[in-house]
Protein backbone atom coordinates (compact mmCIF):
# COMPACT_ATOMS: atom_id res chain seq x y z
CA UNK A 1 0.00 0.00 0.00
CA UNK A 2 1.62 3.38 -1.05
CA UNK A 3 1.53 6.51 1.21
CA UNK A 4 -1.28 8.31 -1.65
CA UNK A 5 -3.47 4.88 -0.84
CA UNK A 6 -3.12 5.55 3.11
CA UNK A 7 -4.45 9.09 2.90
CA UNK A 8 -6.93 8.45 0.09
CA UNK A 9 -8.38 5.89 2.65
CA UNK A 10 -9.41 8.71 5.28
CA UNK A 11 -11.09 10.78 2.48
CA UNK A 12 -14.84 10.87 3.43
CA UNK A 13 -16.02 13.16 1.07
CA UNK A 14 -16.89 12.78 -2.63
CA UNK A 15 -16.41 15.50 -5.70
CA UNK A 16 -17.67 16.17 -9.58
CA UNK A 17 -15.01 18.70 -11.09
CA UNK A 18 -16.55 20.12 -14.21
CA UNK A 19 -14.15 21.97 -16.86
CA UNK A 20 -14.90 24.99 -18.93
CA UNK A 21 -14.62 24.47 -22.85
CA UNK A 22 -16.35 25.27 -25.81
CA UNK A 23 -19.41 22.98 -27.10
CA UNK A 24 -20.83 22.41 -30.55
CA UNK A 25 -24.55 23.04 -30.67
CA UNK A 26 -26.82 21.09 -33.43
CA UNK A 27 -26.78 23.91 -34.79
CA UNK A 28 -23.48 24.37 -35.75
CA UNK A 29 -23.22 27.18 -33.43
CA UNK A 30 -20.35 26.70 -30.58
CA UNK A 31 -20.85 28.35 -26.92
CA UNK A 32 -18.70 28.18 -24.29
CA UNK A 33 -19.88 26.66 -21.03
CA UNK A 34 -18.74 26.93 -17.21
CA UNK A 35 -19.36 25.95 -14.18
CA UNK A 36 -21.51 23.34 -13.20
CA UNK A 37 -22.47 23.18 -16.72
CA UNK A 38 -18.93 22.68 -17.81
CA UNK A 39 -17.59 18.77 -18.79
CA UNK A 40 -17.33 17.00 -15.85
CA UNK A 41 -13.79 15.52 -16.02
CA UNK A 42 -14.33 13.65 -12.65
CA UNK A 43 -17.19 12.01 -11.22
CA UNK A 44 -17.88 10.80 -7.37
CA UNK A 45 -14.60 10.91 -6.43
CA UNK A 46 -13.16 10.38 -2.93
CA UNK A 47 -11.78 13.77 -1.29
CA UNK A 48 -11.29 15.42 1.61
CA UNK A 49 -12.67 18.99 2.16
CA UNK A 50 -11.00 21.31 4.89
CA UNK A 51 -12.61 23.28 7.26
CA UNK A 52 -13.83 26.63 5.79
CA UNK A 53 -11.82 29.68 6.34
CA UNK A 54 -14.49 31.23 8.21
CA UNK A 55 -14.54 33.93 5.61
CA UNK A 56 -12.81 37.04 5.07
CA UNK A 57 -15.29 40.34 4.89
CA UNK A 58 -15.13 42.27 1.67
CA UNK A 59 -17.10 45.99 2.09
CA UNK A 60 -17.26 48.77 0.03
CA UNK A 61 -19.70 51.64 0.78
CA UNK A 62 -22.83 49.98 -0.38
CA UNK A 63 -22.15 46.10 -0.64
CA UNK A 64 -20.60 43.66 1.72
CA UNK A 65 -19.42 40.08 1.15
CA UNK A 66 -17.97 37.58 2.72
CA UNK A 67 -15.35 35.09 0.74
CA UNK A 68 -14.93 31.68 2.28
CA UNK A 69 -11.76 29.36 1.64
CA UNK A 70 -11.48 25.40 1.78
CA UNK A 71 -8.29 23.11 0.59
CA UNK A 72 -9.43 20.36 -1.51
CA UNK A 73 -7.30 17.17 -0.92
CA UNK A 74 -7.61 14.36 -3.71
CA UNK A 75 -5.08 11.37 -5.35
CA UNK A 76 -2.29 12.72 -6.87
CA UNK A 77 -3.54 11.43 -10.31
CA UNK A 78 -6.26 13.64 -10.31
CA UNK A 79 -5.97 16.43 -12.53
CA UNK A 80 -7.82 19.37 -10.84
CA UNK A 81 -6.72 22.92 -12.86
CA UNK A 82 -7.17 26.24 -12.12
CA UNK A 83 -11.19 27.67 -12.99
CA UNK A 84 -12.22 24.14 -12.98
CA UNK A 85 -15.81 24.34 -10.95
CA UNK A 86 -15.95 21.33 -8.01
CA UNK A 87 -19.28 20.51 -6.20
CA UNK A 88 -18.18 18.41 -3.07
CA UNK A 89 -20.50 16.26 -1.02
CA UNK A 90 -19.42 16.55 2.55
CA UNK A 91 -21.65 15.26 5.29
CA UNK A 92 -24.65 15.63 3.39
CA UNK A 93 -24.04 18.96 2.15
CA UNK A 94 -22.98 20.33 -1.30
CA UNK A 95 -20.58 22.86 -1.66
CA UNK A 96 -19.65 24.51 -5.30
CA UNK A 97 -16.52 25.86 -5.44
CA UNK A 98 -13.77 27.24 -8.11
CA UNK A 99 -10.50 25.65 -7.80
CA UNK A 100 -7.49 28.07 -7.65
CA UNK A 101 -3.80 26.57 -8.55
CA UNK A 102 -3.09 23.13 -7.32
CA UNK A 103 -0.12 22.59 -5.03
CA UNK A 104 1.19 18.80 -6.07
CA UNK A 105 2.96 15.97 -3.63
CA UNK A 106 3.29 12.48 -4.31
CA UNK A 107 0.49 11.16 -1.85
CA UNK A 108 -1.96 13.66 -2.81
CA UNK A 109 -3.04 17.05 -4.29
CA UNK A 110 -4.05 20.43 -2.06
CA UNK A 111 -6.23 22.74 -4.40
CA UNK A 112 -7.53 25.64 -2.95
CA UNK A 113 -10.98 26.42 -3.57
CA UNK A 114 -13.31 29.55 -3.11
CA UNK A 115 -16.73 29.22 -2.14
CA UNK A 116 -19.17 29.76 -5.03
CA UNK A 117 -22.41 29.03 -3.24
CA UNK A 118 -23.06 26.37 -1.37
CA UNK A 119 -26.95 23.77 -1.44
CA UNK A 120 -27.91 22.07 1.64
């Protein structure tokens, strides 16, 4: 058993990581499509989602917002890149988030991701 098999058996989460691209209509007409409506590269796979941030507060004069941060932690054959959308399953609850720029080891990959929205 390798060292990536070890930590991929505490993972308790799962993860869909859709891909931006262009698509061909019928029509002959191409569109380009993100997010969750992106191609979904991976399907149900085992991860481990961090603990949020707990959010840092953005305010300007009229408009407040509050940005929350999670590390994604997944095989190291997985192939998460940066703008790639991820909707993780984590007790229950779905979380859609946009993965920044992966940080790669041998047992696993940390991708940070910024909360989108998340769906109870």
């Amino acid at each position: 058993m390798t060292e990536a098999d070890i930590l991929a058996s505490t993972y308790t989460d799962t993860c869909t990581v859709y891909r931006p691209g262009k698509t061909l209509l019928p029509s002959g007409e191409s569109v380009f499509k993100k997010g969750l409506e992106g191609q979904a590269v991976y399907k149900d796979i085992p991860c481990a989602l961090s603990s949020p941030s707990g959010g840092k507060l953005n305010q300007s004069k009229t408009t407040a917002s509050v940005d929350t941060d999670f590390s994604l932690f997944v095989r190291p054959e997985v192939d998460v890149q940066p703008g790639d959308t991820v909707a993780v399953v984590r007790l229950g609850r779905r979380f859609v988030c946009v993965a920044g720029l992966p940080e790669r080891h041998p047992s696993h990959n940390n991708i940070p991701l910024k909360l989108q929205k998340d769906k109870a």
